[in-house]
Protein backbone atom coordinates (compact mmCIF):
# COMPACT_ATOMS: atom_id res chain seq x y z
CA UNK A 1 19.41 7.70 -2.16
CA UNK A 2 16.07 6.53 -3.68
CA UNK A 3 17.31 8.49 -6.76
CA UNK A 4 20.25 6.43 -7.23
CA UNK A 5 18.25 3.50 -6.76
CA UNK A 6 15.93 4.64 -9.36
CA UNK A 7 18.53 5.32 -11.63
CA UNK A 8 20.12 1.80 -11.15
CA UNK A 9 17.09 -0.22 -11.75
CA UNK A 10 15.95 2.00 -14.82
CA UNK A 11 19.64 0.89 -16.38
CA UNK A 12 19.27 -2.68 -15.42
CA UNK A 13 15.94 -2.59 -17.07
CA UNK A 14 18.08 -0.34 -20.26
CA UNK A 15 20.51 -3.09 -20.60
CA UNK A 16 18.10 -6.10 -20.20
CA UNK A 17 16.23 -5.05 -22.56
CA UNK A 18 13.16 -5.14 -20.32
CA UNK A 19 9.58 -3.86 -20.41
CA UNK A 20 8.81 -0.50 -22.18
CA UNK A 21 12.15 0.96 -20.17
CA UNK A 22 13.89 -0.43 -23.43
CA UNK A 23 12.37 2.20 -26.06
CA UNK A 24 12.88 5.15 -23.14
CA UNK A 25 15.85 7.67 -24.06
CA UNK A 26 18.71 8.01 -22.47
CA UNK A 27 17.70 11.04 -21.48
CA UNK A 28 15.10 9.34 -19.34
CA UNK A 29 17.10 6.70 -17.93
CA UNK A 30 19.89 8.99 -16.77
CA UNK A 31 17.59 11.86 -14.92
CA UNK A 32 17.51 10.02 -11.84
CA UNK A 33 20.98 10.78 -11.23
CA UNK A 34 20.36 13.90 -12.04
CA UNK A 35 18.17 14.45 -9.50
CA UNK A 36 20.01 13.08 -7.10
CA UNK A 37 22.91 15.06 -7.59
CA UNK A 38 20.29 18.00 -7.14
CA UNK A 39 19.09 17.04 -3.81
CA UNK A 40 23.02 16.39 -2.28
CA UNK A 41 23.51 20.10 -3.48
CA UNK A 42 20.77 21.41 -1.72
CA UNK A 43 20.47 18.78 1.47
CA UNK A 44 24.86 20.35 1.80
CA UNK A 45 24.05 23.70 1.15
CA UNK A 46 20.66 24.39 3.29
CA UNK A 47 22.37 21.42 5.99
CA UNK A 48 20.09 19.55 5.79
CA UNK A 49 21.59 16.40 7.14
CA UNK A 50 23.65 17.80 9.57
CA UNK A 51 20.20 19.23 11.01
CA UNK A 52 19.26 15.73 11.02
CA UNK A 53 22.34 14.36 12.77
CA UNK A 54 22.12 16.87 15.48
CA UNK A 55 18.55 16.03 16.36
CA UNK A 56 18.99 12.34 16.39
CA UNK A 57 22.06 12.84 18.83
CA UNK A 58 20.26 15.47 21.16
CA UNK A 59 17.57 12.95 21.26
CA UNK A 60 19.82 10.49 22.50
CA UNK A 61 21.63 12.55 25.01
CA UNK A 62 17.72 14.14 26.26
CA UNK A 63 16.89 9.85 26.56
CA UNK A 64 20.33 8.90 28.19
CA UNK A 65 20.25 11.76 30.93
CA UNK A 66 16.43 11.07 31.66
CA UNK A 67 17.27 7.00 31.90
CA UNK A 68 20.37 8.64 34.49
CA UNK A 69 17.83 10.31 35.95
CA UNK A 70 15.61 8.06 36.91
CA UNK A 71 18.16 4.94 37.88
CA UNK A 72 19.43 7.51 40.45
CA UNK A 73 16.34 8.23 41.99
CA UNK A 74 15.83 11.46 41.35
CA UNK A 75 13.14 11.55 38.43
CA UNK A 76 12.02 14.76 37.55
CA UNK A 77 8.33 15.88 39.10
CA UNK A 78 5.74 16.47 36.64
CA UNK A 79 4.94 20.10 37.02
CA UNK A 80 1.46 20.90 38.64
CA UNK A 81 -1.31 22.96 37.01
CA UNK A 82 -3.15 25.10 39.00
């Protein structure tokens, strides 16, 4: 995502005519996008974000049954060390 937004502002800055972007190549301006097309090919093919997904939701379902848990009374004992 940050590539995209890269790439966005360095064509805003292109077509305003802005700062030393204007006297960059198109080349230049254009790699962001690039990139980012890059990154969603690897972050789908390693699974990256579905990696991602599944931690955030076992997460929640490790805070939900622990919140259970303890509004039923039955919190879990902190094992003893010996």
């Amino acid at each position: 995502m940050w590539f995209v937004a890269i790439g966005v502002i360095f064509l805003l800055l292109k077509f305003a005519e802005i700062g030393g972007v204007q006297n960059w190549s198109w080349y230049a301006i254009l790699a962001p996008f690039g990139l980012a097309i890059l990154w969603w090919a690897w972050a789908d093919a390693t699974g990256y974000y579905q990696r991602k997904a599944m931690e955030k939701m076992d997460a929640r379902k490790r805070e939900r049954v622990s919140k259970n848990m303890v509004a039923l009374g039955l919190e879990q004992r902190k094992k003893r060390r010996f």
